[in-house]
C-alpha atoms as a PDB file:
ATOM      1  CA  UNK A   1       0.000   0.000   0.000  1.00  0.00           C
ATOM      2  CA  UNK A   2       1.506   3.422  -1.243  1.00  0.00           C
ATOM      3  CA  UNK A   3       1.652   6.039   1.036  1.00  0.00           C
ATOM      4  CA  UNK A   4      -1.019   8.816   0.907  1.00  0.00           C
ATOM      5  CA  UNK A   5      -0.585  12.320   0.356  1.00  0.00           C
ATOM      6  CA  UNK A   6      -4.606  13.460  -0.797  1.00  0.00           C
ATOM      7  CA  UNK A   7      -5.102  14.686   2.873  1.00  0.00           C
ATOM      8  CA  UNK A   8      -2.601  16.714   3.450  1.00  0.00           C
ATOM      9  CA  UNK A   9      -4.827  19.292   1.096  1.00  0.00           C
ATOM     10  CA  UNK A  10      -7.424  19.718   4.033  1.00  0.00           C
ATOM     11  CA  UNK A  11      -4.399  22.108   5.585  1.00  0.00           C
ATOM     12  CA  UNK A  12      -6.227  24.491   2.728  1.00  0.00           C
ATOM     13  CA  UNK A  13      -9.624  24.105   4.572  1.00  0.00           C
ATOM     14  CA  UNK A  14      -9.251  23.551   8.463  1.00  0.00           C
ATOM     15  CA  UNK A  15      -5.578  24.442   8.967  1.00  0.00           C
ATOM     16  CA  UNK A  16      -3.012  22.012  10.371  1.00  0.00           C
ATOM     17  CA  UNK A  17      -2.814  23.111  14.072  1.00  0.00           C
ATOM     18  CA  UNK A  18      -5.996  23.305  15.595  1.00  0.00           C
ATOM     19  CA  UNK A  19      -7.231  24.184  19.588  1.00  0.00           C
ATOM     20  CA  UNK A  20     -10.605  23.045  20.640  1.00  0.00           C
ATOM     21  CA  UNK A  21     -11.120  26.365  22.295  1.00  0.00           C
ATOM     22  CA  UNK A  22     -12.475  26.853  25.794  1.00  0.00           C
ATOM     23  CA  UNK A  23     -15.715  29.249  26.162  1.00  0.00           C
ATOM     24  CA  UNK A  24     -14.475  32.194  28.508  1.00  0.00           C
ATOM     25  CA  UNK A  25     -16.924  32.570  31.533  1.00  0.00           C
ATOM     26  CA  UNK A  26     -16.782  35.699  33.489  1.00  0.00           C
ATOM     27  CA  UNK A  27     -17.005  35.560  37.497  1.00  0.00           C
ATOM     28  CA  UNK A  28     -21.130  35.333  37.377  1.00  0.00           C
ATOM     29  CA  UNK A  29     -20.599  32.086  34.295  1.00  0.00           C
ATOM     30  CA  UNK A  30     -21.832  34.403  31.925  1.00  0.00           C
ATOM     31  CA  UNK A  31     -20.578  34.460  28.590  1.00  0.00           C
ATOM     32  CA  UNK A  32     -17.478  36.594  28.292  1.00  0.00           C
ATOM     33  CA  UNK A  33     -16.489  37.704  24.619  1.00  0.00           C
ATOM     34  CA  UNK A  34     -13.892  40.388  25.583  1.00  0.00           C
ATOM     35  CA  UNK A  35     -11.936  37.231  27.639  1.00  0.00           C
ATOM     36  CA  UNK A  36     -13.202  34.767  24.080  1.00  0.00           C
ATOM     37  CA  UNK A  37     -11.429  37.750  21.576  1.00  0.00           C
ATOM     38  CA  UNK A  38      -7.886  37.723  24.109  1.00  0.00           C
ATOM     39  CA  UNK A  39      -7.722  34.074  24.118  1.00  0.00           C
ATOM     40  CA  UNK A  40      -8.331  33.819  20.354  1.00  0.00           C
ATOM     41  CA  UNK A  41      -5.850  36.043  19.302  1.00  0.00           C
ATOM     42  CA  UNK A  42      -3.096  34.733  21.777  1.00  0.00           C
ATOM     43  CA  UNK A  43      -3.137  31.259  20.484  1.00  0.00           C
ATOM     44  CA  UNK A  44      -3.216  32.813  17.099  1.00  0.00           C
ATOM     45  CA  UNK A  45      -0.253  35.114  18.113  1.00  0.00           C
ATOM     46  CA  UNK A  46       1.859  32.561  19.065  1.00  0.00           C
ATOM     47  CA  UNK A  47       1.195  29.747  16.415  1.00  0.00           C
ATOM     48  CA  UNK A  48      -2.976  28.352  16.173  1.00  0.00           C
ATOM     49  CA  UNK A  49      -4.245  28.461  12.468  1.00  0.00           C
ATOM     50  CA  UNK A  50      -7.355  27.237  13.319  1.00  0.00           C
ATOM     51  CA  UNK A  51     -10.228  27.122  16.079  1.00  0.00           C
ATOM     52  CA  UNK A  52     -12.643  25.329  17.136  1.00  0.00           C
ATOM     53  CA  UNK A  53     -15.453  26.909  18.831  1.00  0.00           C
ATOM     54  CA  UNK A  54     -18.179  25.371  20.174  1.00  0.00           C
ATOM     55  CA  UNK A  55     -17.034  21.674  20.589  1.00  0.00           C
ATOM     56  CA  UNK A  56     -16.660  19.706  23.895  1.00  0.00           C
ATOM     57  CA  UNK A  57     -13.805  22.079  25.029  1.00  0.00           C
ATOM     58  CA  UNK A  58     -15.993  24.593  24.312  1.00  0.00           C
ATOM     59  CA  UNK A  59     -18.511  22.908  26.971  1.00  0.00           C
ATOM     60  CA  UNK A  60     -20.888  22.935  24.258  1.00  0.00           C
ATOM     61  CA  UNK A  61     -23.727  20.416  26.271  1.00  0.00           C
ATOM     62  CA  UNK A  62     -24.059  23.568  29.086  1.00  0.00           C
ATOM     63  CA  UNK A  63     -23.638  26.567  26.171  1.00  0.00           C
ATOM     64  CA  UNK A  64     -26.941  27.809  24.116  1.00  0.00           C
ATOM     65  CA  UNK A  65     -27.265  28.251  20.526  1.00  0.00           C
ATOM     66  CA  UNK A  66     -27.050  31.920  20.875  1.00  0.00           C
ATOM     67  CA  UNK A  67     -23.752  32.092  22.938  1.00  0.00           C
ATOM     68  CA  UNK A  68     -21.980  29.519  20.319  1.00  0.00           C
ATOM     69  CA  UNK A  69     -23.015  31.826  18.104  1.00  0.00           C
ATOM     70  CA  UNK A  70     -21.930  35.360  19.766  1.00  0.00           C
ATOM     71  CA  UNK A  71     -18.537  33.802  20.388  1.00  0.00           C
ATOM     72  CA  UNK A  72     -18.112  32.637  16.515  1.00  0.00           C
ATOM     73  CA  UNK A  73     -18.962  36.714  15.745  1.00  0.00           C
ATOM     74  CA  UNK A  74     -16.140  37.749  18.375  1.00  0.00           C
ATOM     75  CA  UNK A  75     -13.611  36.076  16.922  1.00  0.00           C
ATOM     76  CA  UNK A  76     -14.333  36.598  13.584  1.00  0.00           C
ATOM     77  CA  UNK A  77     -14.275  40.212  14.061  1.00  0.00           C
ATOM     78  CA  UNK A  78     -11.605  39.876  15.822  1.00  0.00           C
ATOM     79  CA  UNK A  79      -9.175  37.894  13.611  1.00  0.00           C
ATOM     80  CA  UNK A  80     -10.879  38.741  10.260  1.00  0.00           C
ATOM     81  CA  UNK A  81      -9.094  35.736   8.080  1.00  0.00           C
ATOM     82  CA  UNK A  82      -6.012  35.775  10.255  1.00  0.00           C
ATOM     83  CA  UNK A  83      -7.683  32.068  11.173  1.00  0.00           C
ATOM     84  CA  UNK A  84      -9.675  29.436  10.536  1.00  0.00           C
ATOM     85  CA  UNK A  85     -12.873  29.254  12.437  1.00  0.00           C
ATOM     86  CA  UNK A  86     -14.481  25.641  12.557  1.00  0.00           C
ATOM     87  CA  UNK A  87     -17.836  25.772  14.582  1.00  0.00           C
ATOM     88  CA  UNK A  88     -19.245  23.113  16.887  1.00  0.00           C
ATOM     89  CA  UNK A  89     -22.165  22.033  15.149  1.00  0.00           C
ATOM     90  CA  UNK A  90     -23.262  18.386  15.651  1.00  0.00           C
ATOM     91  CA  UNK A  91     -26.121  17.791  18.535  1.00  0.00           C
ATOM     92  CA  UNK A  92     -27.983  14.335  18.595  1.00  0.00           C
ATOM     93  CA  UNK A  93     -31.171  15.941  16.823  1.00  0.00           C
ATOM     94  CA  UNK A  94     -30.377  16.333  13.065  1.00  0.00           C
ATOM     95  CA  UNK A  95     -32.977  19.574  12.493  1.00  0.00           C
ATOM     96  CA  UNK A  96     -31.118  21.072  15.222  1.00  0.00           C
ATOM     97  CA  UNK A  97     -27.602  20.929  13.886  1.00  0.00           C
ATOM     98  CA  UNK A  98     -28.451  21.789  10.642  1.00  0.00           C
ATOM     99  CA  UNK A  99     -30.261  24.876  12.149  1.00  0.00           C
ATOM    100  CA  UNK A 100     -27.069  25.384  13.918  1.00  0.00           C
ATOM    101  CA  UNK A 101     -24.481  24.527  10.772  1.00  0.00           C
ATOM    102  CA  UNK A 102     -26.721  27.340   8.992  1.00  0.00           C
ATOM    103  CA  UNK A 103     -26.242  29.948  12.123  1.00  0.00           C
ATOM    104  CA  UNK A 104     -23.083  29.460  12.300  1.00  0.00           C
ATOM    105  CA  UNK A 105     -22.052  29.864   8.799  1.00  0.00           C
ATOM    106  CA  UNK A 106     -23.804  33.168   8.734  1.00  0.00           C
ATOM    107  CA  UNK A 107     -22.058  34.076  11.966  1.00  0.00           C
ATOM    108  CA  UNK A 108     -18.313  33.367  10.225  1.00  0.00           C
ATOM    109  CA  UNK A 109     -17.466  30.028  10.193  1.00  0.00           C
ATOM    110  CA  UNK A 110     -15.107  28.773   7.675  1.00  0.00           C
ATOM    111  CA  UNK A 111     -16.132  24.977   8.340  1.00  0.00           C
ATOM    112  CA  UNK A 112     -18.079  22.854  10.731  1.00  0.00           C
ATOM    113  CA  UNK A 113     -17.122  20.087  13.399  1.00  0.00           C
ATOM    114  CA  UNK A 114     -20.263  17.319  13.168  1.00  0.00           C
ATOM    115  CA  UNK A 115     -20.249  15.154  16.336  1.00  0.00           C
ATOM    116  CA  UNK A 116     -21.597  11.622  15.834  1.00  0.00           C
ATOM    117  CA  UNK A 117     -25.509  12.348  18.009  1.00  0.00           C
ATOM    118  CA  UNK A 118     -24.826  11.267  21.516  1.00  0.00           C
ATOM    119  CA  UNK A 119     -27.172   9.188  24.067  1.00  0.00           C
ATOM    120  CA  UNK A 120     -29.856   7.950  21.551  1.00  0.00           C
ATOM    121  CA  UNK A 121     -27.198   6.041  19.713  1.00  0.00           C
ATOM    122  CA  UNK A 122     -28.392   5.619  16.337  1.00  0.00           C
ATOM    123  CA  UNK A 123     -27.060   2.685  13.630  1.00  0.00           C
ATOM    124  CA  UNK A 124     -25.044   2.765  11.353  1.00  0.00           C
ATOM    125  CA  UNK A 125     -28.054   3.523   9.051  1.00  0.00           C
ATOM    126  CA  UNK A 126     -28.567   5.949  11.273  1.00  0.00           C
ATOM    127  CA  UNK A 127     -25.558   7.704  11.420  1.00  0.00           C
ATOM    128  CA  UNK A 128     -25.455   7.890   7.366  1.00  0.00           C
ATOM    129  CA  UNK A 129     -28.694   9.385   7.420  1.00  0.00           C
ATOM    130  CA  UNK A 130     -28.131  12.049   9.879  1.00  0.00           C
ATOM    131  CA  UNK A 131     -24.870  12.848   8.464  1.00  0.00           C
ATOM    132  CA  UNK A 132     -25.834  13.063   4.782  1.00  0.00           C
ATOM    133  CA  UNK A 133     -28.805  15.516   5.817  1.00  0.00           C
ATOM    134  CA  UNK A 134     -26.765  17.805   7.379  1.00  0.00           C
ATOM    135  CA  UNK A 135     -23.837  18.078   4.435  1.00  0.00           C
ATOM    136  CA  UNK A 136     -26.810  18.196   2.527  1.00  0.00           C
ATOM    137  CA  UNK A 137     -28.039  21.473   4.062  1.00  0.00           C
ATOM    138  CA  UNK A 138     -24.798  23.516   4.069  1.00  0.00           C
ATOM    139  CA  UNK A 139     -22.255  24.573   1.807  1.00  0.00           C
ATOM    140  CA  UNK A 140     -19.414  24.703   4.390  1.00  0.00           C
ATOM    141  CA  UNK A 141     -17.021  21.974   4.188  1.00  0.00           C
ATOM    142  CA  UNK A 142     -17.269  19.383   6.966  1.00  0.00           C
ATOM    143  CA  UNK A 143     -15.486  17.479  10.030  1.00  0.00           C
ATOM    144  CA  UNK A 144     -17.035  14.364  11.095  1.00  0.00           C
ATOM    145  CA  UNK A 145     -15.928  14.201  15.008  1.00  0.00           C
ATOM    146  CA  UNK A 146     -15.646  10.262  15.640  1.00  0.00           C
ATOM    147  CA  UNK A 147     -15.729   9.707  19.342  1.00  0.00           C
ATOM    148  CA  UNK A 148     -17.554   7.034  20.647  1.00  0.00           C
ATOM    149  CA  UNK A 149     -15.931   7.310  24.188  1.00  0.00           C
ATOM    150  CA  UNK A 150     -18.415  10.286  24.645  1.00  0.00           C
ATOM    151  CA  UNK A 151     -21.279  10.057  22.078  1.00  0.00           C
ATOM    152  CA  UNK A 152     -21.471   6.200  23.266  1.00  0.00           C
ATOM    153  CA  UNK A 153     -20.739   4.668  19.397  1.00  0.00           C
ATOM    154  CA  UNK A 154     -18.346   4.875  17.067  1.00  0.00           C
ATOM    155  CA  UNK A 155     -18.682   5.797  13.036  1.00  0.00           C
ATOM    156  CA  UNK A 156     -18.015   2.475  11.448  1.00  0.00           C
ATOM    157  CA  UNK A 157     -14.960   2.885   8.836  1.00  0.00           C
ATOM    158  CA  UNK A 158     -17.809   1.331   5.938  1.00  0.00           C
ATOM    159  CA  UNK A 159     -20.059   4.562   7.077  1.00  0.00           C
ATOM    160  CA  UNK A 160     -17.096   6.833   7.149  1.00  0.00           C
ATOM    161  CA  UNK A 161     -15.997   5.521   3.216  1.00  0.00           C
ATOM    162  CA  UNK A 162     -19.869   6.502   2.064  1.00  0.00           C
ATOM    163  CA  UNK A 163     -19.574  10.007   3.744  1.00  0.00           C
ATOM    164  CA  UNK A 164     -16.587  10.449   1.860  1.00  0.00           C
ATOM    165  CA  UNK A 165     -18.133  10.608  -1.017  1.00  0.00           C
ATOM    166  CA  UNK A 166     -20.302  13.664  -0.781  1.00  0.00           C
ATOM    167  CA  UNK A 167     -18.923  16.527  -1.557  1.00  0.00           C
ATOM    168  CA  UNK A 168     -19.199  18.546   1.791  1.00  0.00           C
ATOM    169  CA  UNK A 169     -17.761  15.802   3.673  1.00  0.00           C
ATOM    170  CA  UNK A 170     -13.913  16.922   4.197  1.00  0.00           C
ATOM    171  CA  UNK A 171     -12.470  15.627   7.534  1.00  0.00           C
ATOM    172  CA  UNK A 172     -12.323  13.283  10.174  1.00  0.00           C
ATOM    173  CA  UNK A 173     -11.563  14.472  13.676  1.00  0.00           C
ATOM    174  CA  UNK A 174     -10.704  11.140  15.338  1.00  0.00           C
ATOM    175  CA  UNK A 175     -10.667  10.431  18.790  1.00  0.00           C
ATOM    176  CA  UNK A 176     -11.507   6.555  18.167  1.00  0.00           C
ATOM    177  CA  UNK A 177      -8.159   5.818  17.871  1.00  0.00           C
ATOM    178  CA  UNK A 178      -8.422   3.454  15.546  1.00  0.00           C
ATOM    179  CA  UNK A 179      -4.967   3.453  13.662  1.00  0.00           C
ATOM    180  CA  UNK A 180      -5.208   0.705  11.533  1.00  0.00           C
ATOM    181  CA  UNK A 181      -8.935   1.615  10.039  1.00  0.00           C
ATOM    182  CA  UNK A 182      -7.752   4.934   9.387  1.00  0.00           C
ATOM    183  CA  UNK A 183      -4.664   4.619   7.884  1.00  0.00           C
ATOM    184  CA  UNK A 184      -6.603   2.671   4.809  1.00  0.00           C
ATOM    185  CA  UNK A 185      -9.324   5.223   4.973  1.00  0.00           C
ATOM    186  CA  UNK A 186      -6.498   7.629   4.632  1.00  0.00           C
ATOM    187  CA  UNK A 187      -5.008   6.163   1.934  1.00  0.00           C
ATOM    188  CA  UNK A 188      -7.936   5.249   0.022  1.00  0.00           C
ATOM    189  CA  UNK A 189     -10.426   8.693   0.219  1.00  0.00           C
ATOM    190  CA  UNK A 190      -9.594  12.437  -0.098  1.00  0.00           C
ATOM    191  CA  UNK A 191     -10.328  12.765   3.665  1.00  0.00           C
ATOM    192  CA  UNK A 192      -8.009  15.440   5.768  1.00  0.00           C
ATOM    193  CA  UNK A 193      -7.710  13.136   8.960  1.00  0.00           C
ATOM    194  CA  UNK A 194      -6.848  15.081  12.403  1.00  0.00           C
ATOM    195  CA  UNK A 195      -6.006  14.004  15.943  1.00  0.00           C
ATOM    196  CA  UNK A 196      -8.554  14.254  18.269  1.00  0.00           C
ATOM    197  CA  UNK A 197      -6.262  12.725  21.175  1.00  0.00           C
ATOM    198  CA  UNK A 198      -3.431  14.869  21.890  1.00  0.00           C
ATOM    199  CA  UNK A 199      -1.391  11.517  23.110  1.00  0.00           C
ATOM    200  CA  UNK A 200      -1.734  10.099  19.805  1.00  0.00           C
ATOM    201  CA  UNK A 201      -1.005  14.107  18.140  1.00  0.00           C
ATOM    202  CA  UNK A 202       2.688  12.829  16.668  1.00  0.00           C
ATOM    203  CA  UNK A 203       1.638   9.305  16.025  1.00  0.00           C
ATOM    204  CA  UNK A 204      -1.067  10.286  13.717  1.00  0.00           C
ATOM    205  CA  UNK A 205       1.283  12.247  11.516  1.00  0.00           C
ATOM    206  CA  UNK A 206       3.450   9.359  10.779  1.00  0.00           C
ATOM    207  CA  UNK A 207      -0.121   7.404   9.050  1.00  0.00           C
ATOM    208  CA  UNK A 208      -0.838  10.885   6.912  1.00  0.00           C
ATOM    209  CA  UNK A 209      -3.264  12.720   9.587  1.00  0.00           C
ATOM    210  CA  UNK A 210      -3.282  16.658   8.012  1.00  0.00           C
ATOM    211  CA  UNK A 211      -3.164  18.139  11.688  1.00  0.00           C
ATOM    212  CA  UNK A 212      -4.421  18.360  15.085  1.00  0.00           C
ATOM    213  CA  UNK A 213      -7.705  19.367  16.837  1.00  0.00           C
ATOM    214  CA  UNK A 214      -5.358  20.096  20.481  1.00  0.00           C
ATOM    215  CA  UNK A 215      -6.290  20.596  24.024  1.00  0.00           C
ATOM    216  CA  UNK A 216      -3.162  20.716  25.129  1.00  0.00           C
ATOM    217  CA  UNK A 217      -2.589  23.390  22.764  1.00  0.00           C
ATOM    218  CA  UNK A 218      -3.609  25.925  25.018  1.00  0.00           C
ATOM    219  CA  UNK A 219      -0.926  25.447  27.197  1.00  0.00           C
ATOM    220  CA  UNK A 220       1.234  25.051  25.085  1.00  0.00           C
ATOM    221  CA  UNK A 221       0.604  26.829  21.063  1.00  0.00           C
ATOM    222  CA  UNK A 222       3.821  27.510  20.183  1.00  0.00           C
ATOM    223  CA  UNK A 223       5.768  24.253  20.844  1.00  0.00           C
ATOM    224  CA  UNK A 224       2.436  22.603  19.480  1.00  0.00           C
ATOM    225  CA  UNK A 225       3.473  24.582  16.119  1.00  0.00           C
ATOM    226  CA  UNK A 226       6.978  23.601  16.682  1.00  0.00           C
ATOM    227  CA  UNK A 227       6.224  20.059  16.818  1.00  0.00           C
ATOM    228  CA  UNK A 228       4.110  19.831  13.853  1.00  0.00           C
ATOM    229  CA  UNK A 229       6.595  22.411  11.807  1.00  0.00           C
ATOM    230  CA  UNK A 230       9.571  20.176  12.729  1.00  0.00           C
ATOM    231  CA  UNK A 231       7.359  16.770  11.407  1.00  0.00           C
ATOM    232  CA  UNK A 232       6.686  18.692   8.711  1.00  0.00           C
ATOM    233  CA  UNK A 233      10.468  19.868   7.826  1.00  0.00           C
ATOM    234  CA  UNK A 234      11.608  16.495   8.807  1.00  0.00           C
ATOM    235  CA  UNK A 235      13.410  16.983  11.882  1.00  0.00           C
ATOM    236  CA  UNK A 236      11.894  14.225  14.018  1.00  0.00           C
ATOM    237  CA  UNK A 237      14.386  14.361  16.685  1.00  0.00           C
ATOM    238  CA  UNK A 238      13.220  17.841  17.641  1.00  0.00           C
ATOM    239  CA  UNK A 239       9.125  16.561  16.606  1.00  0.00           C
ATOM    240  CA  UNK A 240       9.929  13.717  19.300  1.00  0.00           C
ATOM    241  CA  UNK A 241      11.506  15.603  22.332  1.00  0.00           C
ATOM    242  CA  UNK A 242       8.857  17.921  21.897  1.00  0.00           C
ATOM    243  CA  UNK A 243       6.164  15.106  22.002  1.00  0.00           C
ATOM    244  CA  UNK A 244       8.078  13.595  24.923  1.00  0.00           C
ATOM    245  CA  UNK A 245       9.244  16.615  26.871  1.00  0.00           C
ATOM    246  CA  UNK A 246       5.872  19.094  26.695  1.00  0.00           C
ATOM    247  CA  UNK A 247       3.382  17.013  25.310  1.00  0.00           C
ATOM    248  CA  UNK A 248       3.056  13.618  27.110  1.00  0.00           C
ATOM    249  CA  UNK A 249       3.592  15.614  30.443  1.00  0.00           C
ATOM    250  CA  UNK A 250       0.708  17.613  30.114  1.00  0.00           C
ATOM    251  CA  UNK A 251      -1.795  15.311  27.845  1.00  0.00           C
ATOM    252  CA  UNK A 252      -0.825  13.121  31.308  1.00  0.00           C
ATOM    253  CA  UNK A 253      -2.431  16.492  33.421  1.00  0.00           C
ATOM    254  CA  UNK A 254      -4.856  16.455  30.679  1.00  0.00           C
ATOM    255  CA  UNK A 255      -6.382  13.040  31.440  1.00  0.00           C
ATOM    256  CA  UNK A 256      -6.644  13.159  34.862  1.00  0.00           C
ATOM    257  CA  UNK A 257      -8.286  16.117  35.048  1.00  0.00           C
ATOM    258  CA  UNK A 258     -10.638  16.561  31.941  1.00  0.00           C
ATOM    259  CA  UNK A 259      -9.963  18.681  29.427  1.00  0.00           C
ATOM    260  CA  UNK A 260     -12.157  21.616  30.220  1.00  0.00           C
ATOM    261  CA  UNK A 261     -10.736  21.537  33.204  1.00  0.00           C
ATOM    262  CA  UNK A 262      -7.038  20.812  32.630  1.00  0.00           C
ATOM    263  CA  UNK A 263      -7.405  24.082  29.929  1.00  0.00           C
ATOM    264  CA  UNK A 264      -9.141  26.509  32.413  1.00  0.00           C
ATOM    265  CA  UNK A 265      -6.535  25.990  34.614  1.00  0.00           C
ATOM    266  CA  UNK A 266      -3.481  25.704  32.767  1.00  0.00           C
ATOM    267  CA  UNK A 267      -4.581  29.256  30.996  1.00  0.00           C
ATOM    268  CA  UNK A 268      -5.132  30.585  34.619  1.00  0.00           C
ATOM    269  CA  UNK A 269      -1.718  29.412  35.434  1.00  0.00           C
ATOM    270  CA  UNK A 270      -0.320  31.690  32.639  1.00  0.00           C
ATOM    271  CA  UNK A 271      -2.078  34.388  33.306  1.00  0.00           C
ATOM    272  CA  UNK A 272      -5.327  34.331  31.102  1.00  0.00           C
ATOM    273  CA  UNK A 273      -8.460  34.416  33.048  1.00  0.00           C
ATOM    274  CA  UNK A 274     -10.726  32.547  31.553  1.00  0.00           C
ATOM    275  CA  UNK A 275     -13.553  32.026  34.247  1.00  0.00           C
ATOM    276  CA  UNK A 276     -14.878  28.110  35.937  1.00  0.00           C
ATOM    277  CA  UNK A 277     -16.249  25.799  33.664  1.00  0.00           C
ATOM    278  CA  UNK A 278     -20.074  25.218  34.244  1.00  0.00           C
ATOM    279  CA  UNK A 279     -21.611  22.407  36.437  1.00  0.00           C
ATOM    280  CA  UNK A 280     -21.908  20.015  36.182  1.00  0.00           C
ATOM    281  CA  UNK A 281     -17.910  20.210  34.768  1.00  0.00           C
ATOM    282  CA  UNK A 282     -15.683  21.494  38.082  1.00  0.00           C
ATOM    283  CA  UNK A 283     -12.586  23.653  38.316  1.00  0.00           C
ATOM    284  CA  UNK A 284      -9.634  22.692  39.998  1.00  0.00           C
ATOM    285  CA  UNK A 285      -8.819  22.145  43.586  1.00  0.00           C
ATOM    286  CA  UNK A 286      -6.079  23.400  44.776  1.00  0.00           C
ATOM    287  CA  UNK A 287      -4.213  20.571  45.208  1.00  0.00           C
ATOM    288  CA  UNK A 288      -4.947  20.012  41.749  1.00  0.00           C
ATOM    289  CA  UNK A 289      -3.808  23.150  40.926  1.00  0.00           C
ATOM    290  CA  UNK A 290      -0.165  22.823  42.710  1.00  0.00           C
ATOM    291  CA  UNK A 291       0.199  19.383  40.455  1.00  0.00           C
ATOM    292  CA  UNK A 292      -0.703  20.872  37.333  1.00  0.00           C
ATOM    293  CA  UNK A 293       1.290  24.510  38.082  1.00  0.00           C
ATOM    294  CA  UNK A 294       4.258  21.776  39.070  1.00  0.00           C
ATOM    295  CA  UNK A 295       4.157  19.975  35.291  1.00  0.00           C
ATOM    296  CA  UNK A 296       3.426  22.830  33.489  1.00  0.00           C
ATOM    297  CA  UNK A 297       7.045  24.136  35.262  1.00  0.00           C
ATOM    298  CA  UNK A 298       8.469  20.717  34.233  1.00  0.00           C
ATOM    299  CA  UNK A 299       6.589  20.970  30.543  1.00  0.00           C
ATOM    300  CA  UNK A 300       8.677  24.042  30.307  1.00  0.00           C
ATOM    301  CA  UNK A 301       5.075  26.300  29.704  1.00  0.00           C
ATOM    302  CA  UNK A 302       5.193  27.999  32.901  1.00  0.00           C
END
């Protein structure tokens, strides 16, 4: 089997390194677009091409329509085309994501992130319903978001080869983990494939994944563009002391602590206040807080 380069043109369409953006609460955990517009344009300063607004780092089950919405207008009048903007747009009703898809494409959004629908766990049939509707419905180029440890079941790679096929249906955003399916899914559709697991973040590269959709990227932008820059370049010495030095220590911070969480805190370690996340999602205690200010030292980000 030759080795794939067909994805490597989503870069063109939702960037190569991606954060799953947190939604800035202010001290009441209302919606704070003056904190949303800092954060944006500091992980753009310092290396982000692309955001994602609105997904599960963007606590998008305890967020309305109308606040994913206000937040995709912030930062797109904020950054103009200085990034891409990839919208949260997948729910487990299909009329209401493509009533979202269309809001948020009006609101800015250069693509959309489809979750598979959550809790009523569809089949496969299903799924390829659902999914066709909504690329159906919108112009904007998709991101399927594959991740069944949340949404309870997974997008079988046979499903995943008939999305392909429409023309709206870009990306994968995997966080099955799943290397062996992908890799032939990668090598035998036009699909841009990208991380969803920032332990797996190098790995992927090395099977033809485009980029990364990063938690850990807000701790850590600029040696998250580093990393992928020096995979890119070829210098995988410097790609794999990054990965082991920065990355693994805080994806480790990451999974004990949740990733809204871990994200909140780390960006309150470094100075940008960011607010709690909502219940039922808890902030740190502070012994938490000592452990993760102690890596984040260690990760060289603090």
């Amino acid at each position: 089997m030759g080795i794939s380069t067909k994805a490597q043109t989503g870069a063109e369409e939702f960037g190569t390194v991606g954060v799953a953006m947190v939604t800035p609460f202010d001290r009441h955990g209302e919606l704070d677009l003056k904190a949303g517009r800092k954060l944006a344009a500091h992980l753009v300063d310092n290396g982000v091409d692309s955001l994602i607004l609105g997904g599960t780092t963007g606590e998008s089950p305890t967020t309305s329509p109308d606040e994913k919405i206000a937040l995709i207008t912030a930062v797109r009048e904020e950054l103009g085309d200085r990034v891409k903007i990839m919208a949260g747009a997948g729910t487990n009703d299909t009329r209401s994501t493509i009533a979202l898809a269309e809001a948020s494409r009006d609101a800015g959004a250069d693509s959309l992130l489809v979750v598979t629908p959550y809790y009523s766990k569809p089949s496969q049939a299903g799924l390829l319903k659902h999914f066709t509707a909504v690329a159906e419905a919108t112009e904007l180029p998709i991101c399927l978001y594959d991740i069944p440890g949340r949404s309870g079941i997974p997008i079988a790679g046979s499903t995943i080869r008939a999305l392909a096929e429409l023309p709206t249906v870009k990306a994968v955003k995997d966080a099955k983990g799943d290397v062996l399916e992908a890799t032939s899914i990668i090598n035998d559709t036009d699909l841009a494939w990208y991380s969803g697991d920032d332990v797996l973040n190098l790995p992927w590269f090395s099977v033809g994944a485009t980029g990364v959709i990063s938690v850990i990227g807000h701790a850590a932008p600029g040696l998250m563009r580093e990393m992928v820059t020096s995979f890119e370049e070829g210098d995988l010495a410097r790609a794999r002391e990054i990965n082991a030095t920065t990355m693994s220590v805080l994806a480790g911070q990451q999974a004990a602590l949740g990733g809204v969480t871990f994200a909140k805190a780390a960006l309150r370690l470094q100075g940008i206040e960011v607010g709690d996340p909502r219940l039922p999602v808890v902030a740190v205690d502070d012994k938490q807080l000592e452990a993760l200010r102690r890596d984040m030292e260690k990760a060289g980000v603090l």
